[in-house]
PDB file of N, CA and C in Angstrom:
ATOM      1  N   UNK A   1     -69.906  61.515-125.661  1.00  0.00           N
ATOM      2  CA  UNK A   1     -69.771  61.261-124.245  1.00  0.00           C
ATOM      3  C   UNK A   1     -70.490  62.385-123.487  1.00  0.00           C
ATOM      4  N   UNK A   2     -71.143  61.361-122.820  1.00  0.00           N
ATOM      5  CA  UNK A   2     -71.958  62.844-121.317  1.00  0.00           C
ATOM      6  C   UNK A   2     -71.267  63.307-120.870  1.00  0.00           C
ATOM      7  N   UNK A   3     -71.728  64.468-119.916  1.00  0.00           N
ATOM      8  CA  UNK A   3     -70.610  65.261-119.334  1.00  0.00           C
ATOM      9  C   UNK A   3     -70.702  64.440-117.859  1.00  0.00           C
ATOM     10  N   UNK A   4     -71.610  64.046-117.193  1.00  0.00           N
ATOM     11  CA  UNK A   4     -71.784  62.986-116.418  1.00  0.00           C
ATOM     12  C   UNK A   4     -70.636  62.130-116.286  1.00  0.00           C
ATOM     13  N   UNK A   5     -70.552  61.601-117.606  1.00  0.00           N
ATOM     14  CA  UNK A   5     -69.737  60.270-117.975  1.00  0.00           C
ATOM     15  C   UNK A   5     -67.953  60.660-117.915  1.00  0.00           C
ATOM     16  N   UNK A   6     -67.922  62.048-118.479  1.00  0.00           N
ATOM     17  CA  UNK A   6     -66.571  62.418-118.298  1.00  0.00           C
ATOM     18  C   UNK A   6     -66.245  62.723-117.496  1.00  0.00           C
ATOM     19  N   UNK A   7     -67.284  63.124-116.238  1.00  0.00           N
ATOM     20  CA  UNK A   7     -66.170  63.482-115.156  1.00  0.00           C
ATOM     21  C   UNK A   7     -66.495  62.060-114.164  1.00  0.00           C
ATOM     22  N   UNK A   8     -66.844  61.261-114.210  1.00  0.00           N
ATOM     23  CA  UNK A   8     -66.604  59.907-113.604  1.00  0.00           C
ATOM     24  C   UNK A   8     -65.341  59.793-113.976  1.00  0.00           C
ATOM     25  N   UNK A   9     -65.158  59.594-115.502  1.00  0.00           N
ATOM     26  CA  UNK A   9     -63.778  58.951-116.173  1.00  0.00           C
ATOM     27  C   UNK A   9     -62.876  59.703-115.567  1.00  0.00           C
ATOM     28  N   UNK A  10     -62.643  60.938-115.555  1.00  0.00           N
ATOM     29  CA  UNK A  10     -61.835  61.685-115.002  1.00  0.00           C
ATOM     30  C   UNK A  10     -61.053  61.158-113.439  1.00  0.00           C
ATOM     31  N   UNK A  11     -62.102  60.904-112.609  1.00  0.00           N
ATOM     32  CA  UNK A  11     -61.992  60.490-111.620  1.00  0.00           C
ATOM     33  C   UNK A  11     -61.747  58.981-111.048  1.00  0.00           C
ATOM     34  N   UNK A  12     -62.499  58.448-112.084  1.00  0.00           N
ATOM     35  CA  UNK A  12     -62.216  56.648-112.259  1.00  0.00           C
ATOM     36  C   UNK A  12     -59.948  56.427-112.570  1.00  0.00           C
ATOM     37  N   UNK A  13     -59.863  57.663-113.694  1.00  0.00           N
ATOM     38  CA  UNK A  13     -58.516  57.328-113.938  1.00  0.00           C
ATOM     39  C   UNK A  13     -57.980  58.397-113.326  1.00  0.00           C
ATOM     40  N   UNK A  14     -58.221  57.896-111.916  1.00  0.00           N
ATOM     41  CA  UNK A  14     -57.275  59.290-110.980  1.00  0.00           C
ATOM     42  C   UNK A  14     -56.091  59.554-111.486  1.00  0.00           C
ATOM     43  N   UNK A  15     -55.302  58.340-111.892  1.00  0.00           N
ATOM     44  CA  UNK A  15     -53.458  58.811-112.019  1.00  0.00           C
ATOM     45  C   UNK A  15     -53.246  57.913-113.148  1.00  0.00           C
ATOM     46  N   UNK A  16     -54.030  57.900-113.795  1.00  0.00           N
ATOM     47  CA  UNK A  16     -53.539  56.992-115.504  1.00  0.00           C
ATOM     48  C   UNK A  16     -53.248  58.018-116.120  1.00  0.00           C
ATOM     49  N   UNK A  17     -51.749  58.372-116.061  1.00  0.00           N
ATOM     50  CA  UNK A  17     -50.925  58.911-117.306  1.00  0.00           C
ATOM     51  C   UNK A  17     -50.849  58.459-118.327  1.00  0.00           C
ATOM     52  N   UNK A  18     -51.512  58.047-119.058  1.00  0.00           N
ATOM     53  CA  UNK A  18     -50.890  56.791-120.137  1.00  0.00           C
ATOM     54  C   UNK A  18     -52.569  56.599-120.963  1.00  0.00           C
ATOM     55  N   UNK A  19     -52.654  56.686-122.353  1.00  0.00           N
ATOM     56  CA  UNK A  19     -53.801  56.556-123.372  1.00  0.00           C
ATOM     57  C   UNK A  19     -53.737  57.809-123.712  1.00  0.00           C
ATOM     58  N   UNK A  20     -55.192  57.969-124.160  1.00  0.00           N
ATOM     59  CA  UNK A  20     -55.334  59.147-124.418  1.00  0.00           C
ATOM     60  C   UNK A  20     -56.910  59.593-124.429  1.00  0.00           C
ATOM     61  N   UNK A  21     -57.779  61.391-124.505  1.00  0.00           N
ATOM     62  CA  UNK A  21     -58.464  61.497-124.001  1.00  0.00           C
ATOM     63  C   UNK A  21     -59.011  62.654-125.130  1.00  0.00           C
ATOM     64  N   UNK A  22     -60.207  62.349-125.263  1.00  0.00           N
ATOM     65  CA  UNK A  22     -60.952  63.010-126.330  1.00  0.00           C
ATOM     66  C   UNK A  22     -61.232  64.712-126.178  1.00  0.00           C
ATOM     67  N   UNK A  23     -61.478  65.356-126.968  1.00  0.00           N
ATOM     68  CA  UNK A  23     -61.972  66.907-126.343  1.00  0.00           C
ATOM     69  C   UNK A  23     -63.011  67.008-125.553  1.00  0.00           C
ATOM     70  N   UNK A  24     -64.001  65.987-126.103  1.00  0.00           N
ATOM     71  CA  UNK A  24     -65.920  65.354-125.099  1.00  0.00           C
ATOM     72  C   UNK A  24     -64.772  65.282-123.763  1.00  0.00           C
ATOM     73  N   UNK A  25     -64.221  64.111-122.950  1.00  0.00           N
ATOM     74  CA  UNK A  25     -63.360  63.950-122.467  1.00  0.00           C
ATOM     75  C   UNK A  25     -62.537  64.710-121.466  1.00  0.00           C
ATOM     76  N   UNK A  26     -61.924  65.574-122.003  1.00  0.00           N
ATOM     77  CA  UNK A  26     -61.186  66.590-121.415  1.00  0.00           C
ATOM     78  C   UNK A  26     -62.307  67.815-120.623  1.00  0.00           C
ATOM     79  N   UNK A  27     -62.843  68.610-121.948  1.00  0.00           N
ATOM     80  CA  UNK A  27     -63.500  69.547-121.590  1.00  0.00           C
ATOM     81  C   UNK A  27     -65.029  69.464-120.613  1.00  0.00           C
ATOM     82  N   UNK A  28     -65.627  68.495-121.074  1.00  0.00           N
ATOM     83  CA  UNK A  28     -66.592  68.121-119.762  1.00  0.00           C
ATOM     84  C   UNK A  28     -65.861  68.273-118.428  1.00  0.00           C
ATOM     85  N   UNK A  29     -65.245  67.849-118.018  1.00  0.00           N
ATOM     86  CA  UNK A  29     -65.136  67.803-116.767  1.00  0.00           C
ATOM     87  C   UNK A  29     -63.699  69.211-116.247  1.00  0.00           C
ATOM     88  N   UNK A  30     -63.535  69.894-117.518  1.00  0.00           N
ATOM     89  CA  UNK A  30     -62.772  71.406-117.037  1.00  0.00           C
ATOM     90  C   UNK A  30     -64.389  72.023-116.938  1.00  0.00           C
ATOM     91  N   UNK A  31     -65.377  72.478-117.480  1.00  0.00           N
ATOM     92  CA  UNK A  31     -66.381  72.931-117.213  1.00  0.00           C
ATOM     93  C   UNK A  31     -67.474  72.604-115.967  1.00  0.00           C
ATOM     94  N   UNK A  32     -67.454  71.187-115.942  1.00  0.00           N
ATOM     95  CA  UNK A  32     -68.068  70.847-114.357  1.00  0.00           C
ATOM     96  C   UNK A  32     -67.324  71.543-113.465  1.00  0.00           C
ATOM     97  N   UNK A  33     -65.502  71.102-113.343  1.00  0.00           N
ATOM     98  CA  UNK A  33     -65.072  71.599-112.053  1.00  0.00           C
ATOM     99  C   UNK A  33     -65.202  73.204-111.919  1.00  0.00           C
ATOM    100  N   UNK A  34     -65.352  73.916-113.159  1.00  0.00           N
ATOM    101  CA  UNK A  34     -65.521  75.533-113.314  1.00  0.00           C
ATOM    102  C   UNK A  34     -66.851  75.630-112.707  1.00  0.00           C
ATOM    103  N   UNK A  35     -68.097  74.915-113.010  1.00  0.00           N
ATOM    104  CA  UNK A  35     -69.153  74.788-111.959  1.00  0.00           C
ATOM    105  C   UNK A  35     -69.181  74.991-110.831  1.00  0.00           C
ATOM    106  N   UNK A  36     -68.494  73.794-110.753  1.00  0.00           N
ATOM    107  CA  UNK A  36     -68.443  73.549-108.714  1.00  0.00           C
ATOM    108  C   UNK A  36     -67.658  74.426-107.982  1.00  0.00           C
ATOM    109  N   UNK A  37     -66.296  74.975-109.035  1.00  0.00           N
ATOM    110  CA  UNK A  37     -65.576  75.618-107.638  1.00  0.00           C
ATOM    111  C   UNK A  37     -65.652  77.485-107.983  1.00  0.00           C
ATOM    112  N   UNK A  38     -66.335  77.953-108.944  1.00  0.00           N
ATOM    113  CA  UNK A  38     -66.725  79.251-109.152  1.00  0.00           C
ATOM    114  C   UNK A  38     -67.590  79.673-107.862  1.00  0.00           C
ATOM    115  N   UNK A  39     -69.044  78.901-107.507  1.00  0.00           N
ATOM    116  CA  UNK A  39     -70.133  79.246-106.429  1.00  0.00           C
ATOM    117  C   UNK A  39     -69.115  79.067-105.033  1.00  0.00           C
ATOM    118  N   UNK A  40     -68.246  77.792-104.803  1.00  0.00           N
ATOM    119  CA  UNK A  40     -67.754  77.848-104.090  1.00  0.00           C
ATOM    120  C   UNK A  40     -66.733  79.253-103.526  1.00  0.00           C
ATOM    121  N   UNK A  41     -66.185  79.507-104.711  1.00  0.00           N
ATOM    122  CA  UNK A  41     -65.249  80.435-104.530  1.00  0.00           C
ATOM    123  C   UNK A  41     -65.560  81.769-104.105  1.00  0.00           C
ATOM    124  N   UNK A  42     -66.685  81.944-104.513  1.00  0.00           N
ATOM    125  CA  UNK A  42     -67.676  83.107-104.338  1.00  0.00           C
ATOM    126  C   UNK A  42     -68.172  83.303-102.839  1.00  0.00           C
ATOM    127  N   UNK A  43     -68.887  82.138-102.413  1.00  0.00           N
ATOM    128  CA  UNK A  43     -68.460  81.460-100.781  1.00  0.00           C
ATOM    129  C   UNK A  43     -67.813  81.407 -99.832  1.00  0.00           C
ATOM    130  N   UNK A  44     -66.729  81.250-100.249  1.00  0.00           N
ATOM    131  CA  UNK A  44     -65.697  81.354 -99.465  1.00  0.00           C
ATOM    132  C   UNK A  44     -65.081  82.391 -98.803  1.00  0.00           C
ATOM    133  N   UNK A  45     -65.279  83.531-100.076  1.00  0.00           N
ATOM    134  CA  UNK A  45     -64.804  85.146 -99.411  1.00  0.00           C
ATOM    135  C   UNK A  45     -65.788  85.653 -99.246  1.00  0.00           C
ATOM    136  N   UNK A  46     -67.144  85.489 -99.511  1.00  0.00           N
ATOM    137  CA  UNK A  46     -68.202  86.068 -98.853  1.00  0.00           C
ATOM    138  C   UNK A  46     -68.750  85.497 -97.374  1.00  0.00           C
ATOM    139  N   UNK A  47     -68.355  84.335 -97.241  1.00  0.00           N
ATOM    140  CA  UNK A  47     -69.459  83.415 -95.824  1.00  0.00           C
ATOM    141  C   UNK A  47     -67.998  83.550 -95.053  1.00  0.00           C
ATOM    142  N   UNK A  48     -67.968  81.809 -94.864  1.00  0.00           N
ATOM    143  CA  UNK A  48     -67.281  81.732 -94.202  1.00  0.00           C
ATOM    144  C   UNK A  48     -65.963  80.586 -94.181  1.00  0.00           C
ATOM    145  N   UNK A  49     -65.229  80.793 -93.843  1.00  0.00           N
ATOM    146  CA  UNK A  49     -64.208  79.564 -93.438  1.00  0.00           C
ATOM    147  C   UNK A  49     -64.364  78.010 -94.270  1.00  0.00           C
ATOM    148  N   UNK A  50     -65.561  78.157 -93.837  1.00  0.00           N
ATOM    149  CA  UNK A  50     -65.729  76.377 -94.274  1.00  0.00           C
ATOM    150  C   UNK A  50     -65.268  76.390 -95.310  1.00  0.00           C
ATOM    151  N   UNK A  51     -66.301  77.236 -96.206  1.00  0.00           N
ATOM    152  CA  UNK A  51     -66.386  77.262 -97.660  1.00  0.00           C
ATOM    153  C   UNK A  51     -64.839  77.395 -97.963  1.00  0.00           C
ATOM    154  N   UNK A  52     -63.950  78.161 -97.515  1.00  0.00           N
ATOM    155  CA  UNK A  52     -62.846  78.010 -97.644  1.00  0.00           C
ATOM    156  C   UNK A  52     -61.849  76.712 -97.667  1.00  0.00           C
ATOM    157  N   UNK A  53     -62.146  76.258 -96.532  1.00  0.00           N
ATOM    158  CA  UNK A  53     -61.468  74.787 -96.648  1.00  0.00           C
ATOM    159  C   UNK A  53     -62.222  73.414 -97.364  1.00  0.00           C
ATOM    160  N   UNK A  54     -63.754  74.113 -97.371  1.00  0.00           N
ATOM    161  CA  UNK A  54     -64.271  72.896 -98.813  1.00  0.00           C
ATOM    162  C   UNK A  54     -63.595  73.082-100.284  1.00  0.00           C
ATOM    163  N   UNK A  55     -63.354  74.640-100.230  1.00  0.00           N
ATOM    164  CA  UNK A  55     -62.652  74.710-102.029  1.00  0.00           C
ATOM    165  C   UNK A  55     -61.222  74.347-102.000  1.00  0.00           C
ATOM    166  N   UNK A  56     -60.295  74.629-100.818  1.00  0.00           N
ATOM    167  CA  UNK A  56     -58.925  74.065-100.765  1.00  0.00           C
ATOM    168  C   UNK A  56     -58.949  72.450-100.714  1.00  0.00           C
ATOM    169  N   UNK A  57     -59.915  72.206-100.319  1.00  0.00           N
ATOM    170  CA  UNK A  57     -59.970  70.379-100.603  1.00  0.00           C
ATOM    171  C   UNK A  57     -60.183  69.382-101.788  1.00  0.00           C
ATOM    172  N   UNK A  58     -61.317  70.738-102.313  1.00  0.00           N
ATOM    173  CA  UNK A  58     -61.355  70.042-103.708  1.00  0.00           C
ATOM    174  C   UNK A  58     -60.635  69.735-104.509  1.00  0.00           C
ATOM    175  N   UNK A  59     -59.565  71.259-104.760  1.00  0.00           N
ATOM    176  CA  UNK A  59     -58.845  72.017-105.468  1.00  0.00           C
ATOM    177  C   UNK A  59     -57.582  70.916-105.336  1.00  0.00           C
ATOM    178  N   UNK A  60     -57.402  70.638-104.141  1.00  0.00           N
ATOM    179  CA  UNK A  60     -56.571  69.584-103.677  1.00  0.00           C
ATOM    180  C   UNK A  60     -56.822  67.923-104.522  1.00  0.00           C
ATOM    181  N   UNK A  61     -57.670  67.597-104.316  1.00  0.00           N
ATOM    182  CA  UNK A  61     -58.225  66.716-104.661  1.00  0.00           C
ATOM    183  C   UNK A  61     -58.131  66.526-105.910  1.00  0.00           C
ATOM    184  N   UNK A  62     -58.193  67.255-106.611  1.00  0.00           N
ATOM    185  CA  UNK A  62     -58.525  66.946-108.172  1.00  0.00           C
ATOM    186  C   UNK A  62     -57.142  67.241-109.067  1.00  0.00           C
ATOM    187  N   UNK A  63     -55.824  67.947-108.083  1.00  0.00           N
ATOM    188  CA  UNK A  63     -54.910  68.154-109.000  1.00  0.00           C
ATOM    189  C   UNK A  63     -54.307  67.283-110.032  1.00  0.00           C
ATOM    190  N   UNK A  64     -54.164  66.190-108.999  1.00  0.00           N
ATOM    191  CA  UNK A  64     -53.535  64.783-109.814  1.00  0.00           C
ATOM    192  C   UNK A  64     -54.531  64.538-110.737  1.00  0.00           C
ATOM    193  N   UNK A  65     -55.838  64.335-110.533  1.00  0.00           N
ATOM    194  CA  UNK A  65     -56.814  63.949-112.149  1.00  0.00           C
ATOM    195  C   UNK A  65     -56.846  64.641-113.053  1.00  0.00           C
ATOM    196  N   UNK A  66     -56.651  66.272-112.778  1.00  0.00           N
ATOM    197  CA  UNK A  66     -56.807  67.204-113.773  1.00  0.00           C
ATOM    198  C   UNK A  66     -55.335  66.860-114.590  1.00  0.00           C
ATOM    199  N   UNK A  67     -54.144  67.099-113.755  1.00  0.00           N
ATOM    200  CA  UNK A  67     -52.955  67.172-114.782  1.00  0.00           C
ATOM    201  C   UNK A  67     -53.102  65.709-115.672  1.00  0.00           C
ATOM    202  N   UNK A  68     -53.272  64.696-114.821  1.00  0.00           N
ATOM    203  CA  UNK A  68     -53.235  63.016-115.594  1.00  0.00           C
ATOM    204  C   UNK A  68     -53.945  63.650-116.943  1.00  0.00           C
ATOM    205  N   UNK A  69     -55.151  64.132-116.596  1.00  0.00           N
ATOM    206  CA  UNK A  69     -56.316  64.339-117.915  1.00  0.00           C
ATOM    207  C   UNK A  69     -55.664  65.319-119.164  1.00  0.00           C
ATOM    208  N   UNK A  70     -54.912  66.072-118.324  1.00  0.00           N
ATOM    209  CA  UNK A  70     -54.440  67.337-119.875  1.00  0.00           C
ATOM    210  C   UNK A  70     -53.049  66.295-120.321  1.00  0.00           C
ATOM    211  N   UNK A  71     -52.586  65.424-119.756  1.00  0.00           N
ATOM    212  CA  UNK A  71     -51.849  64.674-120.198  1.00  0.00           C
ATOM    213  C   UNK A  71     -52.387  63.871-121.053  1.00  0.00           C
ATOM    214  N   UNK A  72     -53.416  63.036-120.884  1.00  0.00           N
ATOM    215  CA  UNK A  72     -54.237  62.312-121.848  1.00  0.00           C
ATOM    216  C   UNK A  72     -54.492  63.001-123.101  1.00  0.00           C
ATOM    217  N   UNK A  73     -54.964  64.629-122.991  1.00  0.00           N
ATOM    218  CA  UNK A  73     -55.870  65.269-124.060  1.00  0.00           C
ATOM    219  C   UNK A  73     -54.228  65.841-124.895  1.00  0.00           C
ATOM    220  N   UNK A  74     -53.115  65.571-124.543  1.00  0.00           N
ATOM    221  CA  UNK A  74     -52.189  66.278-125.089  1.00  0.00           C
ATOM    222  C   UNK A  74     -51.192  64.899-126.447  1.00  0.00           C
ATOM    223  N   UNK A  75     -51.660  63.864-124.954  1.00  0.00           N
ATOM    224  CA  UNK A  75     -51.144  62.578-126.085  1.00  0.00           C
ATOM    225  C   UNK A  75     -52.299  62.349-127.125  1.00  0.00           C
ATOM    226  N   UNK A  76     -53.790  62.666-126.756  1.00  0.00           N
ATOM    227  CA  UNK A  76     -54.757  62.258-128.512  1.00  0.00           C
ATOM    228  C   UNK A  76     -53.962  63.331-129.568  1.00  0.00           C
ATOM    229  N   UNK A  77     -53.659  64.495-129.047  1.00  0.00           N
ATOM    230  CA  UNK A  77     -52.777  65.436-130.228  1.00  0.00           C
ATOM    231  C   UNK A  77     -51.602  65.003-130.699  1.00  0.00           C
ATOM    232  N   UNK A  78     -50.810  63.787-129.978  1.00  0.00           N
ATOM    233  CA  UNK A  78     -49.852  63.213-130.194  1.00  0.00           C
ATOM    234  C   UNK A  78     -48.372  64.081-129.851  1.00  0.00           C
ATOM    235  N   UNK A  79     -48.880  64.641-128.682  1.00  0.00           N
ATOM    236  CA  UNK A  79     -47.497  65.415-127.831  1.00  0.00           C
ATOM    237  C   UNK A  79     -47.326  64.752-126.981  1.00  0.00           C
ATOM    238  N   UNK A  80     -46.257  65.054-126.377  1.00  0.00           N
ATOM    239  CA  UNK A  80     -46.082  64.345-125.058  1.00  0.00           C
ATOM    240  C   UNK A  80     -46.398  65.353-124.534  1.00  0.00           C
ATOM    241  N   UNK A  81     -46.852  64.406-122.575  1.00  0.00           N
ATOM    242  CA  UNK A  81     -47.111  65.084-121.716  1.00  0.00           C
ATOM    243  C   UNK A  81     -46.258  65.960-121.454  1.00  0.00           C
ATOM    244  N   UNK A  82     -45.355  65.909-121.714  1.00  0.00           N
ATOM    245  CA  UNK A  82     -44.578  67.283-120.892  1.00  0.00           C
ATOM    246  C   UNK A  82     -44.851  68.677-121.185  1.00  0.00           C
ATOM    247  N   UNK A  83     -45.411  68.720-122.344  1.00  0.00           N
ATOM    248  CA  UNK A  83     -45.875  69.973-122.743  1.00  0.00           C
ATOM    249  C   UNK A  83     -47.038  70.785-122.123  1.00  0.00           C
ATOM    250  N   UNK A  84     -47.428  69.966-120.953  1.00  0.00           N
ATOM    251  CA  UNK A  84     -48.098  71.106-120.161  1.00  0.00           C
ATOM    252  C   UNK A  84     -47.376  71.681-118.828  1.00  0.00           C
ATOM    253  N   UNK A  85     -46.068  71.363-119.013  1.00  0.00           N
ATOM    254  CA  UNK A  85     -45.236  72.474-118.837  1.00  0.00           C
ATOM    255  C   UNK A  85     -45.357  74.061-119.275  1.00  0.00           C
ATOM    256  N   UNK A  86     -45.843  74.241-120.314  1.00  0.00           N
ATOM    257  CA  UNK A  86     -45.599  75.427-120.821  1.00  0.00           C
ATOM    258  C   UNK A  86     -47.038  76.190-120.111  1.00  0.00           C
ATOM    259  N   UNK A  87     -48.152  75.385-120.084  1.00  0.00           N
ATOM    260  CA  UNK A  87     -49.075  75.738-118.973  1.00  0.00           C
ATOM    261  C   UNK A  87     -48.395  76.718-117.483  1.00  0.00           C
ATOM    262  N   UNK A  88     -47.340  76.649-117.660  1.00  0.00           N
ATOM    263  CA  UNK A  88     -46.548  77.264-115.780  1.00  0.00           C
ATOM    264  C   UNK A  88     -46.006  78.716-116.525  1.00  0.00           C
ATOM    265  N   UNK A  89     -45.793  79.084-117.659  1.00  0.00           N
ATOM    266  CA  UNK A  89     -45.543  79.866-118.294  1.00  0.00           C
ATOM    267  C   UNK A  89     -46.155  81.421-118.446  1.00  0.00           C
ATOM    268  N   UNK A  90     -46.547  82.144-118.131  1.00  0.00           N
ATOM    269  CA  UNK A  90     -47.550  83.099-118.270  1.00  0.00           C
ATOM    270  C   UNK A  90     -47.949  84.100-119.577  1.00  0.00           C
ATOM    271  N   UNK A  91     -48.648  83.550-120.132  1.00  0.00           N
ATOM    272  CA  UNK A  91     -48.990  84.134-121.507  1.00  0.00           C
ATOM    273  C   UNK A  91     -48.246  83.145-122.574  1.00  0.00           C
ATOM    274  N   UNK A  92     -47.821  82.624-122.457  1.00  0.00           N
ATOM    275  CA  UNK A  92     -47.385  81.100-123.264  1.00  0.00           C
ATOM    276  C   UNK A  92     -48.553  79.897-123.156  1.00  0.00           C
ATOM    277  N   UNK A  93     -49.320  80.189-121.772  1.00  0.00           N
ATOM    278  CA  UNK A  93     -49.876  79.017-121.437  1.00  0.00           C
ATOM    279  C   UNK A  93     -50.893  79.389-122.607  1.00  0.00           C
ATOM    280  N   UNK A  94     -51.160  80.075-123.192  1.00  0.00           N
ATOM    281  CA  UNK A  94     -52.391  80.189-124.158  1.00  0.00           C
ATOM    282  C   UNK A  94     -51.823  79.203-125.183  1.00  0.00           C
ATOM    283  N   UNK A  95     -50.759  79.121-125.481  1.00  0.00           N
ATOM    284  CA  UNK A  95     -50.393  77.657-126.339  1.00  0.00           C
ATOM    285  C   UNK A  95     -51.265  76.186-125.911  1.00  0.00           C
ATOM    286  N   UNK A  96     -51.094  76.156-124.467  1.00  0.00           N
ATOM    287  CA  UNK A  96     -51.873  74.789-124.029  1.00  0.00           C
ATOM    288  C   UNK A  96     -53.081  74.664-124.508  1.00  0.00           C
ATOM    289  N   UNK A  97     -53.674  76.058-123.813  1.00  0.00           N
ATOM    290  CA  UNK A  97     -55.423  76.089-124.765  1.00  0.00           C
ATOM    291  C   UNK A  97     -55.859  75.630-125.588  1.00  0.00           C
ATOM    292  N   UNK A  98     -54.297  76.003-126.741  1.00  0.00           N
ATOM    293  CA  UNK A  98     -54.874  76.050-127.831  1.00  0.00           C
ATOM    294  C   UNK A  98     -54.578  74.169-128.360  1.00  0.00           C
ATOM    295  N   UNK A  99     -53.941  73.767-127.839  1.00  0.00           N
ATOM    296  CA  UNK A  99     -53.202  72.353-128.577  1.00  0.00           C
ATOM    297  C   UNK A  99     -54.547  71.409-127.608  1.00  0.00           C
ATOM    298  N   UNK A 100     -54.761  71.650-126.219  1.00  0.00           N
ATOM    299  CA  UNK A 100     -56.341  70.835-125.845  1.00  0.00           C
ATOM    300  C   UNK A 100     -57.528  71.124-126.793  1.00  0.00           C
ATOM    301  N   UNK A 101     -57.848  72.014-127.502  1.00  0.00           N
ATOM    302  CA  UNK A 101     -58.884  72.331-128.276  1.00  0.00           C
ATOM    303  C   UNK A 101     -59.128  71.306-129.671  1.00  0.00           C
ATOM    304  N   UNK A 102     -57.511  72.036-129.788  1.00  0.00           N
ATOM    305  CA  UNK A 102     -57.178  70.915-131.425  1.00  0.00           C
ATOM    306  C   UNK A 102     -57.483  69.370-131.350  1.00  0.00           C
ATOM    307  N   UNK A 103     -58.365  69.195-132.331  1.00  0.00           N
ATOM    308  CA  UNK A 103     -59.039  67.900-132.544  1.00  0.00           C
ATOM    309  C   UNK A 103     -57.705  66.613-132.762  1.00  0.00           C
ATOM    310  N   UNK A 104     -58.072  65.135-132.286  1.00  0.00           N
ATOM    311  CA  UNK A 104     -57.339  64.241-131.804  1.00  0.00           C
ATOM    312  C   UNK A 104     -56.081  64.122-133.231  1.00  0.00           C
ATOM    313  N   UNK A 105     -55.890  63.384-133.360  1.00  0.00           N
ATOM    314  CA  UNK A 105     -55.352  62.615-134.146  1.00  0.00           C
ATOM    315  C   UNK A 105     -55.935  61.210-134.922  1.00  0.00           C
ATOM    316  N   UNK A 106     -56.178  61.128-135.964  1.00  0.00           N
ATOM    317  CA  UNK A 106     -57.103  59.966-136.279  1.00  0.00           C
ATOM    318  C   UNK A 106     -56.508  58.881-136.413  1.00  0.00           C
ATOM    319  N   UNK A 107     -57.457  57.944-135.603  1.00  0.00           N
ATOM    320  CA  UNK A 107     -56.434  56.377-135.550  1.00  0.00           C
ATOM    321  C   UNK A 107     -55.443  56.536-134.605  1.00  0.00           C
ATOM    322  N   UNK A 108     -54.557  55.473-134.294  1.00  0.00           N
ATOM    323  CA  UNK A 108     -53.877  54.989-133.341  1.00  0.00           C
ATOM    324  C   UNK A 108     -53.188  55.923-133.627  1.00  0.00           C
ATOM    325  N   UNK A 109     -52.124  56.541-132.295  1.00  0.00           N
ATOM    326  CA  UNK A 109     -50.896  56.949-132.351  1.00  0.00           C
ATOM    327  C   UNK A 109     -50.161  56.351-131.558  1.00  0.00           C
ATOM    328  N   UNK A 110     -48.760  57.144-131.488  1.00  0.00           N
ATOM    329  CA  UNK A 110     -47.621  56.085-130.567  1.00  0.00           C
ATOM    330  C   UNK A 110     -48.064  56.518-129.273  1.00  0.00           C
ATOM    331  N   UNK A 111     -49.311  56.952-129.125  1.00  0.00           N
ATOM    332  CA  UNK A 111     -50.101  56.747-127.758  1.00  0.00           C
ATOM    333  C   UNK A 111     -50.977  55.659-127.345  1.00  0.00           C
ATOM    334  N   UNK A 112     -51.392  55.316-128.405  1.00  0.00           N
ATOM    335  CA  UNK A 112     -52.653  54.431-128.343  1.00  0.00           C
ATOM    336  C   UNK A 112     -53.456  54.684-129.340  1.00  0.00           C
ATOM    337  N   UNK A 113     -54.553  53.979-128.899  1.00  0.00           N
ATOM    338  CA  UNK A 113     -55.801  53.758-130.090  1.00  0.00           C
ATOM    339  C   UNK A 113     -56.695  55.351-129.660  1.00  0.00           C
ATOM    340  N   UNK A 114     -57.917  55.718-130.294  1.00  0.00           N
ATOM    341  CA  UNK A 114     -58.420  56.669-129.791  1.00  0.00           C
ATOM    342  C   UNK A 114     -59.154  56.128-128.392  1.00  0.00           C
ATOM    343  N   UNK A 115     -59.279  57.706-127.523  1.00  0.00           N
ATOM    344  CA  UNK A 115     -60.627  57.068-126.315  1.00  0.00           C
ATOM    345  C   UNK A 115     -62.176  56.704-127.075  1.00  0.00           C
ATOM    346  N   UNK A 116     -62.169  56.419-126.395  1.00  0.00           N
ATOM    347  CA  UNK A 116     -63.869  55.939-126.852  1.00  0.00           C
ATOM    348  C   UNK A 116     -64.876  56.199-125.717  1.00  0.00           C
TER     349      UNK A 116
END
């Protein structure tokens, strides 16, 4: 999968909690948004204002797709979503890291079939 392609999907399944979501998948579109809102961020405390309320919009914008998505990438591992709970944790959250990294589960789980 393009990275193109993943962050459409990302955004196509604004609030689909439910399937599941490949590492191609997941990580494309944590690296785009690290793109877009790094220059921004940089912007913002250097210029002016705007830039400020363009990155609080985004940031806004994308919460619900991002969590839906680590929910997806947590059910191909065959966890439940709730476990990015431990993400709110500080120095625990390196657990999350590490369980999005870890490769899917092969074949169907009691999530679903794989993404494709």
């Amino acid at each position: 999968m393009s990275w193109g392609e993943a962050y459409r999907r990302m955004w196509r399944r604004y609030a689909v909690f439910e399937g599941r979501a490949t590492r191609a998948e997941y990580w494309w579109p944590v690296l785009v948004n690290l793109a877009i809102l790094a220059p921004l961020q940089v912007l913002a405390f250097a210029a002016t204002r705007a830039f400020l309320v363009l990155d609080g919009l985004y940031v806004l914008a994308g919460i619900i797709p991002g969590l839906a998505l680590s929910v997806r990438r947590l059910h191909d591992t065959d966890r439940s979503g709730w476990w990015w709970l431990i993400g709110l944790v500080p120095f625990v959250a390196v657990i999350l890291l590490i369980l999005t990294v870890l490769p899917g589960t092969p074949g169907a789980n009691r999530y679903g079939a794989p993404s494709m």
